[in-house]
C-alpha atoms as a PDB file:
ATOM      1  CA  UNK A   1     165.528  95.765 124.026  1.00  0.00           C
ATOM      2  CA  UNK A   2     168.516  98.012 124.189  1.00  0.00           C
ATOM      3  CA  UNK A   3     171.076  98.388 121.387  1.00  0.00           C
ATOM      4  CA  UNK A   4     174.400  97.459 121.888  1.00  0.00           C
ATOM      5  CA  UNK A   5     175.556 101.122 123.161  1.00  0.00           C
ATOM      6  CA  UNK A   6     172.506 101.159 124.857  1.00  0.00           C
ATOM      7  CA  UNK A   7     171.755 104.254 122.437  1.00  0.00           C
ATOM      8  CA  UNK A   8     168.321 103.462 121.156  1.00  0.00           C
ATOM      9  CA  UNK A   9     165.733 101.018 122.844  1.00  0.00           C
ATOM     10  CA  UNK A  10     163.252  99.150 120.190  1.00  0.00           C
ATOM     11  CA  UNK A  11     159.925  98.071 120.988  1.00  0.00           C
ATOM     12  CA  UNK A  12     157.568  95.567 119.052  1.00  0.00           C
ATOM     13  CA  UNK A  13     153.749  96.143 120.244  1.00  0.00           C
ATOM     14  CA  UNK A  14     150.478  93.511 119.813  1.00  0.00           C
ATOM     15  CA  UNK A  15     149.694  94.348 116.473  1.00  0.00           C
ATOM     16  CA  UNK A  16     152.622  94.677 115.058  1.00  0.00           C
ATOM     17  CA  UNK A  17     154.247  97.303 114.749  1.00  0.00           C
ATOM     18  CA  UNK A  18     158.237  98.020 115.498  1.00  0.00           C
ATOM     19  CA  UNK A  19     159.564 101.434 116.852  1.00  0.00           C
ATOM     20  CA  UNK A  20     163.128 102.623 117.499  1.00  0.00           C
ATOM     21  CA  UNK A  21     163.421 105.117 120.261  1.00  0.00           C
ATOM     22  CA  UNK A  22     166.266 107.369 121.211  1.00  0.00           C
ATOM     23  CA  UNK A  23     166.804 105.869 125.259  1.00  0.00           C
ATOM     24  CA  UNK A  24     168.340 109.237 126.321  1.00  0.00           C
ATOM     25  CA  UNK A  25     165.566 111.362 125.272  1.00  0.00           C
ATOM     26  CA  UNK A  26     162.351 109.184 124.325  1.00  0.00           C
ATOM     27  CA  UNK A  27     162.502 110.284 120.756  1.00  0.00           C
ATOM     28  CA  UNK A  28     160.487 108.124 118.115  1.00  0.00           C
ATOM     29  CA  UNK A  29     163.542 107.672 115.442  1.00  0.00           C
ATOM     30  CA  UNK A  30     161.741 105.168 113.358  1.00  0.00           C
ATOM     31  CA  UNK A  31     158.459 103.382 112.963  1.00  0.00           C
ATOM     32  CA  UNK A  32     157.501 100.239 110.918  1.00  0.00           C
ATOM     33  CA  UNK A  33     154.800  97.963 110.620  1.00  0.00           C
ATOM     34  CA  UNK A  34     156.063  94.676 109.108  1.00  0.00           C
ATOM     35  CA  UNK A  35     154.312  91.780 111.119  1.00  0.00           C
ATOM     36  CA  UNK A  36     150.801  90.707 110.967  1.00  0.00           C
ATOM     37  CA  UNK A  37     150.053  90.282 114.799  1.00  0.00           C
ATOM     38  CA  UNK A  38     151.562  90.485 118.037  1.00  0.00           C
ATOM     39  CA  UNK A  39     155.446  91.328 117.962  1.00  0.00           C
ATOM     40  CA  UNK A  40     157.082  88.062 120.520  1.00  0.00           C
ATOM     41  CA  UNK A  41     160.639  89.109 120.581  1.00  0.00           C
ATOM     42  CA  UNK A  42     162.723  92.319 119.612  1.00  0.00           C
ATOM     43  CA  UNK A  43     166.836  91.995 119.602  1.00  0.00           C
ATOM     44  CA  UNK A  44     169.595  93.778 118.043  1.00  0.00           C
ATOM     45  CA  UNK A  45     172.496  92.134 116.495  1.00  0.00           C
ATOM     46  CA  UNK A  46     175.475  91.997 118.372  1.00  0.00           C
ATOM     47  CA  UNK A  47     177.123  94.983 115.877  1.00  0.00           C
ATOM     48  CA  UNK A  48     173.984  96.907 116.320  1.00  0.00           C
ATOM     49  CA  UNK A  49     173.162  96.905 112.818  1.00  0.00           C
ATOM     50  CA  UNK A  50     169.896  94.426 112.492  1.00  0.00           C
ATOM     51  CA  UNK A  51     166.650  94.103 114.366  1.00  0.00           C
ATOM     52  CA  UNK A  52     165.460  90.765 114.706  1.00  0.00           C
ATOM     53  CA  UNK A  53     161.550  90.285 115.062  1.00  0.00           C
ATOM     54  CA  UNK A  54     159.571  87.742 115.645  1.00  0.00           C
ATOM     55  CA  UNK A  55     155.824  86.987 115.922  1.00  0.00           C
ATOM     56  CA  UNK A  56     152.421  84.799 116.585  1.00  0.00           C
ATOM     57  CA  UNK A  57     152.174  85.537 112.794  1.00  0.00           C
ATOM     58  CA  UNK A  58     155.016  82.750 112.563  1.00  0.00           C
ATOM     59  CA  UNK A  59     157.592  84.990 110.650  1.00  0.00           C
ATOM     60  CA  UNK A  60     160.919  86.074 112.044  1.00  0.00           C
ATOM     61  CA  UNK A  61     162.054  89.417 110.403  1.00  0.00           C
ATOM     62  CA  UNK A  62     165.811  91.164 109.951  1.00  0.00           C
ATOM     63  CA  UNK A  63     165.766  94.685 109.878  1.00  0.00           C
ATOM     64  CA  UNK A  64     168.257  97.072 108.767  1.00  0.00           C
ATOM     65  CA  UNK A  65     168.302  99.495 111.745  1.00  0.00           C
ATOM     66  CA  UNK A  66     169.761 102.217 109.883  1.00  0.00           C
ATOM     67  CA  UNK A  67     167.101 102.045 107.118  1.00  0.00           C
ATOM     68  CA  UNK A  68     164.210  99.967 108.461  1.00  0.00           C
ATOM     69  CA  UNK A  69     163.825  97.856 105.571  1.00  0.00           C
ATOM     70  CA  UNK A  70     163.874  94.025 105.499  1.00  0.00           C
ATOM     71  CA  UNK A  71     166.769  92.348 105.210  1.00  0.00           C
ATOM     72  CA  UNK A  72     165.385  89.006 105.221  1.00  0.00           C
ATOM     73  CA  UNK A  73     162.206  87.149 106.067  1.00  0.00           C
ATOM     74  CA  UNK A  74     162.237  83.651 107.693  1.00  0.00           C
ATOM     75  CA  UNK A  75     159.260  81.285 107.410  1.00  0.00           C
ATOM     76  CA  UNK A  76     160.812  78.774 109.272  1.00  0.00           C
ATOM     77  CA  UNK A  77     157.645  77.552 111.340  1.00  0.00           C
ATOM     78  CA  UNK A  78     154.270  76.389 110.856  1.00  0.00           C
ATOM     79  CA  UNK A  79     152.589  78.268 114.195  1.00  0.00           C
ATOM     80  CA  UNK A  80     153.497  81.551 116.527  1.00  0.00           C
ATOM     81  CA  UNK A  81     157.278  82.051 117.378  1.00  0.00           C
ATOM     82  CA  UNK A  82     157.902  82.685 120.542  1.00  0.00           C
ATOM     83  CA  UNK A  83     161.592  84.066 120.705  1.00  0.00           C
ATOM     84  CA  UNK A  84     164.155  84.783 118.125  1.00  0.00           C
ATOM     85  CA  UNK A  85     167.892  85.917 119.187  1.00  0.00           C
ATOM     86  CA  UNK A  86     171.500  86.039 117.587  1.00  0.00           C
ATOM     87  CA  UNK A  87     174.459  84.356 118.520  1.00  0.00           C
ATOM     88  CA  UNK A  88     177.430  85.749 120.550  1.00  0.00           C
ATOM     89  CA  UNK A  89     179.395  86.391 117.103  1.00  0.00           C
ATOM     90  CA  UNK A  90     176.038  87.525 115.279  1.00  0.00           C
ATOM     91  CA  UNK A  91     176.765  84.735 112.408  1.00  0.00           C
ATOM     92  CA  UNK A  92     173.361  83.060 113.235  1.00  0.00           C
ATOM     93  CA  UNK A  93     170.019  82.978 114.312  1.00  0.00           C
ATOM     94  CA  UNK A  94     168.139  81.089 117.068  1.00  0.00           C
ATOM     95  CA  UNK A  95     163.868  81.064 116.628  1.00  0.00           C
ATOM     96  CA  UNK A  96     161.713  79.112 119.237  1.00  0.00           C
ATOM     97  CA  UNK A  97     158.640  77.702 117.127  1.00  0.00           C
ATOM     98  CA  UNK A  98     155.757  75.756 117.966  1.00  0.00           C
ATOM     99  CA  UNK A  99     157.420  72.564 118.049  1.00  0.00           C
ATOM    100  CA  UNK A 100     161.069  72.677 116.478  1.00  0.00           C
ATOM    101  CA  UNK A 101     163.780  75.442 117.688  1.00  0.00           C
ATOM    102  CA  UNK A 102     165.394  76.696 113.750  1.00  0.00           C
ATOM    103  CA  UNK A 103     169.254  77.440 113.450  1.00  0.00           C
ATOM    104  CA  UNK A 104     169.934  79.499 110.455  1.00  0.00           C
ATOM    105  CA  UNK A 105     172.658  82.378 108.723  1.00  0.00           C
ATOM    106  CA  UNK A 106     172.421  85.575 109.393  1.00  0.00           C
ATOM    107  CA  UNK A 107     174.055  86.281 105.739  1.00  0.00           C
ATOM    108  CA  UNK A 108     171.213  84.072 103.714  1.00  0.00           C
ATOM    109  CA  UNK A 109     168.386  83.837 106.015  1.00  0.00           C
ATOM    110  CA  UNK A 110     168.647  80.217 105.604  1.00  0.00           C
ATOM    111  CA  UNK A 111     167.550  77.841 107.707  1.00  0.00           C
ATOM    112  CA  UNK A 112     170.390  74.965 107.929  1.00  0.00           C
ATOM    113  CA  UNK A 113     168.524  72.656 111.034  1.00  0.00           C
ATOM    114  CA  UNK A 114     165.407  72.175 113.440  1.00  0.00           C
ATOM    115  CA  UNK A 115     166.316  70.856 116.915  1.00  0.00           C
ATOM    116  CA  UNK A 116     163.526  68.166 117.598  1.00  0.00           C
ATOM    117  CA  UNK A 117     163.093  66.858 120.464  1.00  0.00           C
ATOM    118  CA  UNK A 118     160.461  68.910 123.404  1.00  0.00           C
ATOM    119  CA  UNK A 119     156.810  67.121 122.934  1.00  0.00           C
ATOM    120  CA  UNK A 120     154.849  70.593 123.519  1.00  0.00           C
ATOM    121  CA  UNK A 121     155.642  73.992 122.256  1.00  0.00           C
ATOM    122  CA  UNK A 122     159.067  76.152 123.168  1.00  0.00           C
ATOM    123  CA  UNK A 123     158.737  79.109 124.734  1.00  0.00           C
ATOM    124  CA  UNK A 124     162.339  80.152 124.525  1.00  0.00           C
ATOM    125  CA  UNK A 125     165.993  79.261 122.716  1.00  0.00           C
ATOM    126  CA  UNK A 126     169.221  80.776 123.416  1.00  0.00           C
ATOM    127  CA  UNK A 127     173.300  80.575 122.940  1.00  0.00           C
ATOM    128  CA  UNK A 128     174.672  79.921 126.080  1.00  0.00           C
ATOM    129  CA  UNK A 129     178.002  80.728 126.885  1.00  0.00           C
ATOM    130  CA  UNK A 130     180.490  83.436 125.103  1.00  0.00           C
ATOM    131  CA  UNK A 131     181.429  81.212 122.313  1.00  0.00           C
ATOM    132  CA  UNK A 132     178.095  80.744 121.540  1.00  0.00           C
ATOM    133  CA  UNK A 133     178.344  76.809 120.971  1.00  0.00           C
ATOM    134  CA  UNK A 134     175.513  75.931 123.228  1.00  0.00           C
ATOM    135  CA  UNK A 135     172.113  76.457 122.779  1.00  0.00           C
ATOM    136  CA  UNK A 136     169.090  75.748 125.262  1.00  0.00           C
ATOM    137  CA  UNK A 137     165.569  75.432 124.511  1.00  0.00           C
ATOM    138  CA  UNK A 138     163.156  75.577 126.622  1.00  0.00           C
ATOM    139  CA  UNK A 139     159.060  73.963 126.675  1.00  0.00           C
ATOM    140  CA  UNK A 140     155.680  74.117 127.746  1.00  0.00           C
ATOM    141  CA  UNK A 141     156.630  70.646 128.145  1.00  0.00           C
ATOM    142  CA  UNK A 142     158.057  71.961 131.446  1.00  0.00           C
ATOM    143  CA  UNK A 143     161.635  70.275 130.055  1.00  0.00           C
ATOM    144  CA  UNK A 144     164.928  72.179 128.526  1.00  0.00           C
ATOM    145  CA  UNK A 145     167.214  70.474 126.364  1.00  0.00           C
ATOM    146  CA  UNK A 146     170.602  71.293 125.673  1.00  0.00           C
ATOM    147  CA  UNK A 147     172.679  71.333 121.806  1.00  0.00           C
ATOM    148  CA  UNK A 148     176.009  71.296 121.246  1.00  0.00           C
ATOM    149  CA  UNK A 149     176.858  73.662 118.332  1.00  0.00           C
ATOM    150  CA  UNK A 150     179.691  72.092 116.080  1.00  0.00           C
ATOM    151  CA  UNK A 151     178.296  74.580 113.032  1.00  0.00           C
ATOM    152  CA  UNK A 152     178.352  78.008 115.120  1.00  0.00           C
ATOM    153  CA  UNK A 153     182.442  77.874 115.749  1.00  0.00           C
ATOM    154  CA  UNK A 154     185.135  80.102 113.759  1.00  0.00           C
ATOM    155  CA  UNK A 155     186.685  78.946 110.221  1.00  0.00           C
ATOM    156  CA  UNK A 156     189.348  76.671 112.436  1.00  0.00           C
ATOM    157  CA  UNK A 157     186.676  75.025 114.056  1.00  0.00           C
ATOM    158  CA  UNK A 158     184.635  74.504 111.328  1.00  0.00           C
ATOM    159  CA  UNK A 159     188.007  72.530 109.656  1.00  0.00           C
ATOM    160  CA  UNK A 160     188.809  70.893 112.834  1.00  0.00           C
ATOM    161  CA  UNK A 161     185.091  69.777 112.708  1.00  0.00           C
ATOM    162  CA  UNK A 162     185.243  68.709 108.578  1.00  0.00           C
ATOM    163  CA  UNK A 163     188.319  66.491 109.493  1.00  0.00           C
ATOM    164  CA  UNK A 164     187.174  64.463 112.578  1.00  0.00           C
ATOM    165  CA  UNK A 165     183.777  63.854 110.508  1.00  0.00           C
ATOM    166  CA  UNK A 166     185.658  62.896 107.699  1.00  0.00           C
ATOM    167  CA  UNK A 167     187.531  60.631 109.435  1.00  0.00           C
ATOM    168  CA  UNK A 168     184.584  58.848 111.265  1.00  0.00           C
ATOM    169  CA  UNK A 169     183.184  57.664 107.995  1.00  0.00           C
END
């Protein structure tokens, strides 16, 4: 996976490890062993700041790029994670687990939901679209399902959101 300028590729191997290499000149800039087993899914953040990682080890990792260190660890899932990615706006996180697809903050690390719903295990989630308010998972289950995002809009969506809930109850 390329950063964002397309400056530096990273690179997550079966046992774990994570390297950053310059993509003009091959360069190793930065290596980093952080997972257990075999390294599922590399992606930058949409700033080019984090690393997301995930793994069959069942953790999904945030790395500062610029120092290599964990920012946070997620333990969202109970078996391998096939795919982790970041929304259009970089606000949240996406992981495909075993069973459940997890929505959680960049900022915290925390999880806020699970989508439910595919009867085998995902093998990929993303945002769809440029405002990021979709998201599709996708099974062994040979089945995708589709999410509508009412969390992953801007502050005057979020009110807009508060206000039509508030008036449904």
């Amino acid at each position: 996976m390329f950063s964002p300028d397309r400056g530096v590729k990273a690179v997550g191997d079966a046992h774990g490890n994570i390297a950053l290499f310059d993509s003009q000149t091959g360069d190793v800039l930065r290596r980093w062993r952080g997972h257990t087993m075999a390294i599922t899914s590399v992606e930058f953040s949409p700033n080019g700041r984090l690393l997301l990682t995930a793994s069959l080890d069942k953790d999904v990792r945030l790395w500062s790029v610029k120092t290599g260190h964990l920012v946070h660890l997620l333990r969202w899932h109970f078996g391998p994670v096939a795919q982790a990615t970041f929304s259009p706006d970089g606000r949240w996180v996406l992981t495909a687990g075993p069973g459940t697809a997890g929505l959680g903050l960049v900022s915290t690390g925390e999880r806020v939901v699970f989508l439910r719903g595919h009867t085998k295990p995902l093998v990929g989630a993303v945002f769809a679209g440029r405002d990021g308010r979709l998201i599709v998972t996708a099974s062994k289950d040979g089945t995708l399902r589709t999410w509508r995002c009412g969390l992953c809009g801007d502050v005057d969506d979020l009110i807009k959101l508060a206000g039509q809930r508030l008036r449904s109850d």
